[in-house]
N, C-alpha and C. Protein backbone atom coordinates (compact mmCIF):
# COMPACT_ATOMS: atom_id res chain seq x y z
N UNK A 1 158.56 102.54 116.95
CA UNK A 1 157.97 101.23 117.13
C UNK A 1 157.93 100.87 118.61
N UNK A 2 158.78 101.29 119.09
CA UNK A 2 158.52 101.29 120.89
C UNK A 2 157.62 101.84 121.50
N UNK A 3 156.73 102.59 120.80
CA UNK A 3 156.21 102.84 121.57
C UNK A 3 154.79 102.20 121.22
N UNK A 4 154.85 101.22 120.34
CA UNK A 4 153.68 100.35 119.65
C UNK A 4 153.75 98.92 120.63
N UNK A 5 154.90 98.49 120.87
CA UNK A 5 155.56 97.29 121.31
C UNK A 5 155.08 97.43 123.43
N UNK A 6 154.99 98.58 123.54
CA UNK A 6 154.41 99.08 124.73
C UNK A 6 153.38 99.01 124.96
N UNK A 7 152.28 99.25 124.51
CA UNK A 7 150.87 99.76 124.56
C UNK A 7 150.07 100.59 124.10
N UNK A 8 148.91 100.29 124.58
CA UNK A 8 148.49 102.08 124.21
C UNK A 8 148.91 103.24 125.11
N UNK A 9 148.78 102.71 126.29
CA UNK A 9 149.19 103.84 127.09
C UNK A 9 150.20 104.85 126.12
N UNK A 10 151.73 104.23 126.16
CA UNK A 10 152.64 104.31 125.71
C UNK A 10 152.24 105.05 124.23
N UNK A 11 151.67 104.22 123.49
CA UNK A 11 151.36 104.70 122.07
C UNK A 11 150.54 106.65 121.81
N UNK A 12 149.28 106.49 122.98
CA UNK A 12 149.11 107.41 123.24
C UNK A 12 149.99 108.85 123.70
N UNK A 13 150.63 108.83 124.49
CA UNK A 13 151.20 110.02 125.26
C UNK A 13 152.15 109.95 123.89
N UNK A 14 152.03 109.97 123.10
CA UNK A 14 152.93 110.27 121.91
C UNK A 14 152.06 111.39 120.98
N UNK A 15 151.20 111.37 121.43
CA UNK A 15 149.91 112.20 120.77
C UNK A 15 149.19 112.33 121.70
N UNK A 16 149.90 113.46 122.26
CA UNK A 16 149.58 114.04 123.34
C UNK A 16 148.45 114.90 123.31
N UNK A 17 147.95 115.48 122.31
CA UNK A 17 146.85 115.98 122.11
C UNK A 17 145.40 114.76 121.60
N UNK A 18 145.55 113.83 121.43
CA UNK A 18 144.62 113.00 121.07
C UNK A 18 143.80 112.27 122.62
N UNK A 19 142.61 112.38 122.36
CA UNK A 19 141.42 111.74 123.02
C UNK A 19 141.53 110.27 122.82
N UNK A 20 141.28 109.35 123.77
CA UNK A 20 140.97 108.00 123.21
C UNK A 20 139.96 107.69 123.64
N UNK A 21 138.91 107.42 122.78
CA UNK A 21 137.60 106.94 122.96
C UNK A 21 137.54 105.67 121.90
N UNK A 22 136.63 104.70 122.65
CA UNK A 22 136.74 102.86 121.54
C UNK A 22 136.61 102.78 120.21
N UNK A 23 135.53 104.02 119.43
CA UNK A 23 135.91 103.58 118.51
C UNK A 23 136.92 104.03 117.76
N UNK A 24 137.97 105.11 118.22
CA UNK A 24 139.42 105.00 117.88
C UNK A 24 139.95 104.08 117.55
N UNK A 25 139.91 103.52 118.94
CA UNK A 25 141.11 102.31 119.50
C UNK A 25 140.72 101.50 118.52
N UNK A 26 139.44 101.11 118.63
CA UNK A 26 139.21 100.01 117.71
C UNK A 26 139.29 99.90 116.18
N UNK A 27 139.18 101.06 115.66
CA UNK A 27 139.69 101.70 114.07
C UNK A 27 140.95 101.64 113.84
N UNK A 28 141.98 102.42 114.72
CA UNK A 28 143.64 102.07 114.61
C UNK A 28 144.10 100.36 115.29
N UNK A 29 143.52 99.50 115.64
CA UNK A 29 143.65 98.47 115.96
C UNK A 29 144.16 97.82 114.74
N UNK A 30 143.45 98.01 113.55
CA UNK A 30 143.53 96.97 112.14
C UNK A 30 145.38 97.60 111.79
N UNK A 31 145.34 99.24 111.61
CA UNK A 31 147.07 99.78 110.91
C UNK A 31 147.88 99.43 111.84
N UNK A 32 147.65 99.35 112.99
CA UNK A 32 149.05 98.92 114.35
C UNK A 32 149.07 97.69 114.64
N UNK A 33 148.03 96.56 114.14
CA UNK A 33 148.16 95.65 114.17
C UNK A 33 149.18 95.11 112.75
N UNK A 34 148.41 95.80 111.62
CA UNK A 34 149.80 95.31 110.27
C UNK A 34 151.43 95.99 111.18
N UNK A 35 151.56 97.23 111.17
CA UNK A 35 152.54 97.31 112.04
C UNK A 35 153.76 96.42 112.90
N UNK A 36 152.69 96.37 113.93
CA UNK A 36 153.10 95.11 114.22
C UNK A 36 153.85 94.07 113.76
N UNK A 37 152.69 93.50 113.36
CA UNK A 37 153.62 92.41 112.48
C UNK A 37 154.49 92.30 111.41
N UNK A 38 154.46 93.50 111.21
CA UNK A 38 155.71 93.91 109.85
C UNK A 38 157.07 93.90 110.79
N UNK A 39 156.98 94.58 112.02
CA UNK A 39 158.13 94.50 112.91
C UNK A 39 158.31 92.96 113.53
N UNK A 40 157.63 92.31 113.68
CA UNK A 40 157.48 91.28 114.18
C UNK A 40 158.39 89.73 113.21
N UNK A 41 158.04 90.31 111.92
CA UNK A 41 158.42 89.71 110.77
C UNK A 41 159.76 90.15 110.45
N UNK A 42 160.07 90.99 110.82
CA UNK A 42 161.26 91.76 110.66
C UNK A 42 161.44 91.84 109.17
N UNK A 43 160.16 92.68 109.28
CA UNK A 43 159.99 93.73 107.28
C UNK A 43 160.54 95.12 107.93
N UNK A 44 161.07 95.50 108.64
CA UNK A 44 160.59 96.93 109.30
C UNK A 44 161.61 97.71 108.25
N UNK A 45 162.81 96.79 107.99
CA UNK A 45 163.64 97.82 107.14
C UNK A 45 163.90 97.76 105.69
N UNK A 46 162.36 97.30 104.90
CA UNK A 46 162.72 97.45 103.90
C UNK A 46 162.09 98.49 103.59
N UNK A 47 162.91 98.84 102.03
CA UNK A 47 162.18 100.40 101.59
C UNK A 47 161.03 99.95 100.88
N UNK A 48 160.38 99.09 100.13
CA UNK A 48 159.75 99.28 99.41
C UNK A 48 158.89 97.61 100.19
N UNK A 49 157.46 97.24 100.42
CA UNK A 49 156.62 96.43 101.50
C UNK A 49 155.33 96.39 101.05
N UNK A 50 155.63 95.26 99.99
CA UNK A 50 153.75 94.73 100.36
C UNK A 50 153.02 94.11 101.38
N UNK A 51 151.64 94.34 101.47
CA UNK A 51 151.00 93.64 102.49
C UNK A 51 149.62 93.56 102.01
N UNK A 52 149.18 91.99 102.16
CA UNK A 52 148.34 91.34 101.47
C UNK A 52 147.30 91.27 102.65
N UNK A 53 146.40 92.14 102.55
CA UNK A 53 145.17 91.81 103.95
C UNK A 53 143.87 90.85 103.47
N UNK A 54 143.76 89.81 103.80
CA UNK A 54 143.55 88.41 103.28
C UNK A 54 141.86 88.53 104.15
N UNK A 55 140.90 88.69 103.66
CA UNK A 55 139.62 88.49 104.43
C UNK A 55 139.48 90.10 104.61
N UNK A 56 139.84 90.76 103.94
CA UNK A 56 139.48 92.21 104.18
C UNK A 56 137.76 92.46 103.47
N UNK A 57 137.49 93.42 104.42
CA UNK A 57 135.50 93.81 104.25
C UNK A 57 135.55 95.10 104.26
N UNK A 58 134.83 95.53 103.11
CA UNK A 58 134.11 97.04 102.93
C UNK A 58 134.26 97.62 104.41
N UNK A 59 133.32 97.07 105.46
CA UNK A 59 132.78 98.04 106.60
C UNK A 59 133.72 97.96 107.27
N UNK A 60 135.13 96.90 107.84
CA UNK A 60 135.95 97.84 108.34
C UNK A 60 137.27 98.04 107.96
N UNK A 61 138.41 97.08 107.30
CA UNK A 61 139.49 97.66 106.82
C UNK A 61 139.75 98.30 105.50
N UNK A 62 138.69 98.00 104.82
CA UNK A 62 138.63 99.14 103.21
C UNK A 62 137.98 100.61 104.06
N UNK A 63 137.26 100.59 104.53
CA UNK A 63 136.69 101.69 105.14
C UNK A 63 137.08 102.73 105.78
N UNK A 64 138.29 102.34 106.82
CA UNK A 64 139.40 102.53 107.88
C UNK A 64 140.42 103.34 106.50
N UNK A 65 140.20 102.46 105.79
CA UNK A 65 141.61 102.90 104.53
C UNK A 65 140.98 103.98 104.13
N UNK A 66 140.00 104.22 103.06
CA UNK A 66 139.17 105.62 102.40
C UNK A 66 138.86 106.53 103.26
N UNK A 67 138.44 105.99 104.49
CA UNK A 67 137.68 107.40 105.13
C UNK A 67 139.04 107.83 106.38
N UNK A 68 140.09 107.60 106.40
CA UNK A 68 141.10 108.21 107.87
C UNK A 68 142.51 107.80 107.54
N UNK A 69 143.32 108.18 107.92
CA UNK A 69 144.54 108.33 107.56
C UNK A 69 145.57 107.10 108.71
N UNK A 70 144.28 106.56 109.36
CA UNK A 70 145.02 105.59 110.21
C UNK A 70 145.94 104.75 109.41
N UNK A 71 145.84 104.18 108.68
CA UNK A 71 147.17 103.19 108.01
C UNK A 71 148.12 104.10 107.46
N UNK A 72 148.31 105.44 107.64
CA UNK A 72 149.70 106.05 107.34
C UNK A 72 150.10 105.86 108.76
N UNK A 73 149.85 105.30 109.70
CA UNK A 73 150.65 105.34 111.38
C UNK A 73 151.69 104.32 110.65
N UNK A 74 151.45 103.42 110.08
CA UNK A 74 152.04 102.27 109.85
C UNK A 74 153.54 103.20 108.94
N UNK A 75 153.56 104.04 108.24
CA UNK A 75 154.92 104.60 107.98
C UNK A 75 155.76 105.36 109.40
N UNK A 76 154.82 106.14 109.36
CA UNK A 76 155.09 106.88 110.64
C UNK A 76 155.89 106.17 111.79
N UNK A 77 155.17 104.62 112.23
CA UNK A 77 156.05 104.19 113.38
C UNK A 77 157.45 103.32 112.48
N UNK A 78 157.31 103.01 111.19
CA UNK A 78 158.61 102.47 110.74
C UNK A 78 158.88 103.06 109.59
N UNK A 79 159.74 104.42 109.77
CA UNK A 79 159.88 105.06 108.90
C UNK A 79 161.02 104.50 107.60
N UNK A 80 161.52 103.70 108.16
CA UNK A 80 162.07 103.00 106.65
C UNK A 80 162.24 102.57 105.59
N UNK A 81 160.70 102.11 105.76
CA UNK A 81 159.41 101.91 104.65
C UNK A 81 159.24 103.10 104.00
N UNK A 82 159.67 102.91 102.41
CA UNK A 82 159.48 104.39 101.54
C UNK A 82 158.02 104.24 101.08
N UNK A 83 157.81 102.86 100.51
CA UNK A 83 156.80 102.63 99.52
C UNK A 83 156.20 101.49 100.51
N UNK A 84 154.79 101.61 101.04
CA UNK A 84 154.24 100.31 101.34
C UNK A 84 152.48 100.42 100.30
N UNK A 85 152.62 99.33 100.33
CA UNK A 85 151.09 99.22 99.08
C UNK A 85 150.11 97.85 100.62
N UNK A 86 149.02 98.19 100.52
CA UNK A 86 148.80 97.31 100.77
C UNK A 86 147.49 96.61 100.34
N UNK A 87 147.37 95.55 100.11
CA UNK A 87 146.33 94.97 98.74
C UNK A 87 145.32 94.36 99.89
N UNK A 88 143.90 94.80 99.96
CA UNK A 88 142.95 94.60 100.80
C UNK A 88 142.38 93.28 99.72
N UNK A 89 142.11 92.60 99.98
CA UNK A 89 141.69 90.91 99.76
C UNK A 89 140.55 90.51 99.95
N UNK A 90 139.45 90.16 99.66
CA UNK A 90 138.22 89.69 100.46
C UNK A 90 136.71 89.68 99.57
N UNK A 91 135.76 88.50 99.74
CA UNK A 91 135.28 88.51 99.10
C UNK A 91 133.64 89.93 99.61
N UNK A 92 134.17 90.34 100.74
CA UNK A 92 133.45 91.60 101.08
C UNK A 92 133.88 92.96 101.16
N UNK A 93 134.95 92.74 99.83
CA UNK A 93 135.41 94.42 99.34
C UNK A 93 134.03 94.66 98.57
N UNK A 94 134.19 96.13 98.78
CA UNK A 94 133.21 97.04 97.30
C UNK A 94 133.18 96.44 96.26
N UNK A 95 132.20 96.36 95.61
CA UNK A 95 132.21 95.86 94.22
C UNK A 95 132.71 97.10 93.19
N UNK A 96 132.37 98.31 93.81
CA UNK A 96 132.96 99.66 92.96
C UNK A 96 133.99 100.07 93.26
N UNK A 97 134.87 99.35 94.04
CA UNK A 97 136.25 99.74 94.37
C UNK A 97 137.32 98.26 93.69
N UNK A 98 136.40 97.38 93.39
CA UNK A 98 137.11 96.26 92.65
C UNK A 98 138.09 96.56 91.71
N UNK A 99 139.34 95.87 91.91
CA UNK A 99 140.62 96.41 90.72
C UNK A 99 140.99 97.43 90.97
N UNK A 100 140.50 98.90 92.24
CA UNK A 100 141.51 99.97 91.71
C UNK A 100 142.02 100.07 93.08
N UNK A 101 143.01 101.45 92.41
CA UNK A 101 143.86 101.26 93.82
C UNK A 101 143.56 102.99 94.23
N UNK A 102 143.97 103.32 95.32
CA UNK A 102 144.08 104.70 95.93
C UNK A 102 145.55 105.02 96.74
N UNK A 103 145.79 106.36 96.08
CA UNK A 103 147.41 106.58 96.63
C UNK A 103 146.87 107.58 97.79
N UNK A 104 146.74 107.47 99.17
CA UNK A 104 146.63 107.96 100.13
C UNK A 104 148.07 109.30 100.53
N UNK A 105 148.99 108.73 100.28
CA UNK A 105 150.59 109.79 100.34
C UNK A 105 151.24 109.11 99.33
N UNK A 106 152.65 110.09 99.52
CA UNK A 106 153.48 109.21 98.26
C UNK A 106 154.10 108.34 98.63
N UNK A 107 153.66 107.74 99.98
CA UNK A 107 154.48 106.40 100.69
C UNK A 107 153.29 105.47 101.44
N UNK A 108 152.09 105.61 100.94
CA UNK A 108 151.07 104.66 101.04
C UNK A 108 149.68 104.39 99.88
N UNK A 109 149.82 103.25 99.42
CA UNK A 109 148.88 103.51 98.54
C UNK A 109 148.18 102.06 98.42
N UNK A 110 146.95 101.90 98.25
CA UNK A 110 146.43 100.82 98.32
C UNK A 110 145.39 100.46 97.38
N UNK A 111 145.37 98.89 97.12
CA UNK A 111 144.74 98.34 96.08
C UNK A 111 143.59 97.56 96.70
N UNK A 112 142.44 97.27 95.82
CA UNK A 112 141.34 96.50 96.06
C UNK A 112 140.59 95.55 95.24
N UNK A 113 140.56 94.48 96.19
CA UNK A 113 140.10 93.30 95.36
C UNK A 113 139.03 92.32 95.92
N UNK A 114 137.95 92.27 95.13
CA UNK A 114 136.89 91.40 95.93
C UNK A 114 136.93 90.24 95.10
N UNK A 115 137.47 89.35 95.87
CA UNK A 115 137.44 87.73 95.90
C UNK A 115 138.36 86.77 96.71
N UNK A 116 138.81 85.70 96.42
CA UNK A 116 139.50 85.05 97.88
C UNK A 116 141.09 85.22 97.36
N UNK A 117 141.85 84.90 97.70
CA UNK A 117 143.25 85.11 97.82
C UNK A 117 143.59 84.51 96.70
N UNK A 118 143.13 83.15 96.47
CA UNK A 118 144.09 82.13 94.94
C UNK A 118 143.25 83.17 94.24
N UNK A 119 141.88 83.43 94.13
CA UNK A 119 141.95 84.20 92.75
C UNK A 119 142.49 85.32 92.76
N UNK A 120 142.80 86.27 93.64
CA UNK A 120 143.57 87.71 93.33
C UNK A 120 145.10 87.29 92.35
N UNK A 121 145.58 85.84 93.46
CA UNK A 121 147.00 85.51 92.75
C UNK A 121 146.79 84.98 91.53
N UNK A 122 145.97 84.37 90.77
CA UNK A 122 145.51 84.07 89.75
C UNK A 122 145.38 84.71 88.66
N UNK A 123 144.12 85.96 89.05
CA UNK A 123 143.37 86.74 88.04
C UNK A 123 144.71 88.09 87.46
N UNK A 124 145.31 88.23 89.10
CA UNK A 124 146.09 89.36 89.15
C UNK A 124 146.99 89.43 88.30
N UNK A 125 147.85 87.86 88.17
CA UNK A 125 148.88 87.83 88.52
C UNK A 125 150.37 88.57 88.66
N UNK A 126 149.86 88.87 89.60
CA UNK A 126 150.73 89.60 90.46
C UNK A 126 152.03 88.56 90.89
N UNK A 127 153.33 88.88 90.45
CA UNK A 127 154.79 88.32 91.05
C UNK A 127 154.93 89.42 92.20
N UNK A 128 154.51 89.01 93.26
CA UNK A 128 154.99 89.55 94.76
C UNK A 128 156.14 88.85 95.13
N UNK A 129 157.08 89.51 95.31
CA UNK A 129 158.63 89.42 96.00
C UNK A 129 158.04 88.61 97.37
N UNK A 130 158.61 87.68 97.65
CA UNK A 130 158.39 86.58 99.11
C UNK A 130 158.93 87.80 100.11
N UNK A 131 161.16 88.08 99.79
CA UNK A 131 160.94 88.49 100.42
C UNK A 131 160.76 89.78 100.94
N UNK A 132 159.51 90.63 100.05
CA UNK A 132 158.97 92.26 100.89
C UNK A 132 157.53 91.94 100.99
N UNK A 133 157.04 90.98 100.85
CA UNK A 133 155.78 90.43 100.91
C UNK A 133 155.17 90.04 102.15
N UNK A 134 154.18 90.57 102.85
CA UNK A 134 154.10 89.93 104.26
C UNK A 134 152.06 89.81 103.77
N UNK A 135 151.37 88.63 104.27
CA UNK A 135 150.11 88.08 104.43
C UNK A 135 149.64 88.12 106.19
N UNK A 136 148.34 88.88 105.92
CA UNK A 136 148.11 88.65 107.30
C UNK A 136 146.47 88.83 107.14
N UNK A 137 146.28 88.57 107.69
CA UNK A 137 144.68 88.47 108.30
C UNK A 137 143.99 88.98 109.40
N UNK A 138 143.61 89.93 109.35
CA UNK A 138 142.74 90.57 110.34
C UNK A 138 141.66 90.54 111.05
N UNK A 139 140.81 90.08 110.65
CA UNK A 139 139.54 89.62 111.06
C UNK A 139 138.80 88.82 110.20
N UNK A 140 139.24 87.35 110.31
CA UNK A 140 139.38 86.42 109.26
C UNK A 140 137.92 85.53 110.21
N UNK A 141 137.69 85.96 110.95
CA UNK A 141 136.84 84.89 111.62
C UNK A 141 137.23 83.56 112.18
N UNK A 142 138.29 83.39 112.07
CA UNK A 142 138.28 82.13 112.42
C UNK A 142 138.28 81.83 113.79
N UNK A 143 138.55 82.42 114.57
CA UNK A 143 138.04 82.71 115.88
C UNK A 143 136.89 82.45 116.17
N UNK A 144 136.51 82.25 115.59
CA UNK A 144 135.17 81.76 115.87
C UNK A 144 134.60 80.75 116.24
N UNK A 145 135.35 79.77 115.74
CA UNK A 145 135.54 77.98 115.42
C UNK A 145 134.32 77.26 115.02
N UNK A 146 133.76 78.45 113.69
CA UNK A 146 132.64 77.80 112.54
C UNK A 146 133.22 76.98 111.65
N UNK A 147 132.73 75.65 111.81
CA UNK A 147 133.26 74.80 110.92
C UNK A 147 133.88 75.41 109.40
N UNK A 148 132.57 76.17 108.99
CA UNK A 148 131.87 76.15 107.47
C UNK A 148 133.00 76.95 107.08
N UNK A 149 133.39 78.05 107.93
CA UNK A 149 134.01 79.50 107.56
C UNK A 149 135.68 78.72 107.85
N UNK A 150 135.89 78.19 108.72
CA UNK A 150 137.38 77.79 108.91
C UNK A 150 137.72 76.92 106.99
N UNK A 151 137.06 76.05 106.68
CA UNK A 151 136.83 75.03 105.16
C UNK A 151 136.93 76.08 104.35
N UNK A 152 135.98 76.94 104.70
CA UNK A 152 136.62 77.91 103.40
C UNK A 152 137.75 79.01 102.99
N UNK A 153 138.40 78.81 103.97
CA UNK A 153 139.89 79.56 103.86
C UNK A 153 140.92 78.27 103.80
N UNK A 154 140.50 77.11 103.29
CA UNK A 154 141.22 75.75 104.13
C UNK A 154 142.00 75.81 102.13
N UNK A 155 141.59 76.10 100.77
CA UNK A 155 142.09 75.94 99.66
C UNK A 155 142.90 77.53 99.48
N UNK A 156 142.79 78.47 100.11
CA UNK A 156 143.48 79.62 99.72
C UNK A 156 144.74 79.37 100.33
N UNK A 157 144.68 79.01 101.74
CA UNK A 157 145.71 78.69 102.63
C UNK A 157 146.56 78.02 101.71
N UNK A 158 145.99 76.81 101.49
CA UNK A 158 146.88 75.58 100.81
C UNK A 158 147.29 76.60 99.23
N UNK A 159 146.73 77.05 98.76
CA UNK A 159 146.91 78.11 97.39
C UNK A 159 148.78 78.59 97.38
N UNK A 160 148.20 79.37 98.56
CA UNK A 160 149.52 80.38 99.29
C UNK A 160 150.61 79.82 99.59
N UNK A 161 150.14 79.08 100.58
CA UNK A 161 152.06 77.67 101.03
C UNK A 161 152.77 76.98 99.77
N UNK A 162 151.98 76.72 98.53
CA UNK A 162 152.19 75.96 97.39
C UNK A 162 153.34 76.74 97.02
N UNK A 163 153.14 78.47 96.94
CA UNK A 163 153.58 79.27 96.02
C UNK A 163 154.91 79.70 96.52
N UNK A 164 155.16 79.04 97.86
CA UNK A 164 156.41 79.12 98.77
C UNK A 164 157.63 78.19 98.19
C-alpha cells in the first residue's frame, strides 16, 4: 500500500517492466482508487470486504472489471483481504449483465446491477455487514455541479444514511 499512498511514480517502479501510457493510468485509476479508500477507511485488514460502486457504467468500471485484471491490484496491494466482492451499482450497467456476478480469482469476484442504490438495497435485499461494507463512488458526476444530476442521487443518499 505504500507504494499506492506515494504515487505513481512510486506505484510504477514496482512493475518494473510496465509502460505507462494514459489510457492505463486512467483504467487503473477506478481499482487504486477503491484501494485507496479501503486503506483510507481502514478496511485494509479485513478478510472478507464488500464494496458497493454506486453510479457504476458499462463503458468504464463494469468494463475495466470484464475486460483486465486491474481490480485484482486491489488484493495484491492489501493482501489481507481473502474475499473482496465488489457490487457495481448504476443505472448504466449492461442490461445483460443485470443480476449476475463474475468470479475473476478466488479472491475477487463481482456482481452487477442496473439501477440506483435504494433499489439494489431493496430488490436485493442484500444484509451487508456495515462493518466490511465500504460505498464509494467513482465517477458519480457530481463534479460537475448539474443541478438535475446532483437531485438525483439526493433520495439514494438519504436511502443509505437511514440504513446506518
Amino acid at each position: 500500500m505504500k507504494d499506492l499512498v506515494s504515487g505513481w511514480d512510486s506505484y510504477r517502479t514496482r512493475l518494473s517492466d510496465m509502460k505507462i501510457f494514459p489510457p492505463l493510468i486512467d483504467a487503473l485509476s477506478f481499482p487504486l482508487t477503491v484501494a485507496y479508500a479501503i486503506h483510507l477507511a481502514k478496511f485494509s485488514k479485513h478478510s472478507e470486504l464488500n464494496v458497493i460502486i454506486m453510479g457504476a457504467t458499462e463503458k468504464a468500471e463494469q468494463r475495466i472489471f470484464l475486460q483486465s485484471t486491474y481490480y485484482e491490484e486491489i488484493v495484491l496491494l492489501l493482501p489481507d483481504i481473502k474475499q473482496l466482492s465488489l457490487y457495481f451499482v448504476g443505472p448504466e450497467i449492461s442490461v445483460s449483465t443485470h443480476l449476475q456476478s463474475v468470479k475473476k480469482t478466488d479472491k475477487v469476484k463481482g456482481w452487477f446491477y442496473k439501477g440506483k442504490l435504494m433499489e439494489f438495497f431493496r430488490e436485493m435485499g442484500i444484509g451487508l455487514n456495515q462493518g466490511n461494507t465500504l460505498l464509494i463512488g467513482l465517477n458519480t458526476g457530481l463534479g460537475m455541479k448539474h443541478a438535475g444530476l446532483i437531485m438525483s442521487w439526493v433520495k439514494d443518499l438519504r436511502f443509505f444514511l437511514k440504513k446506518k
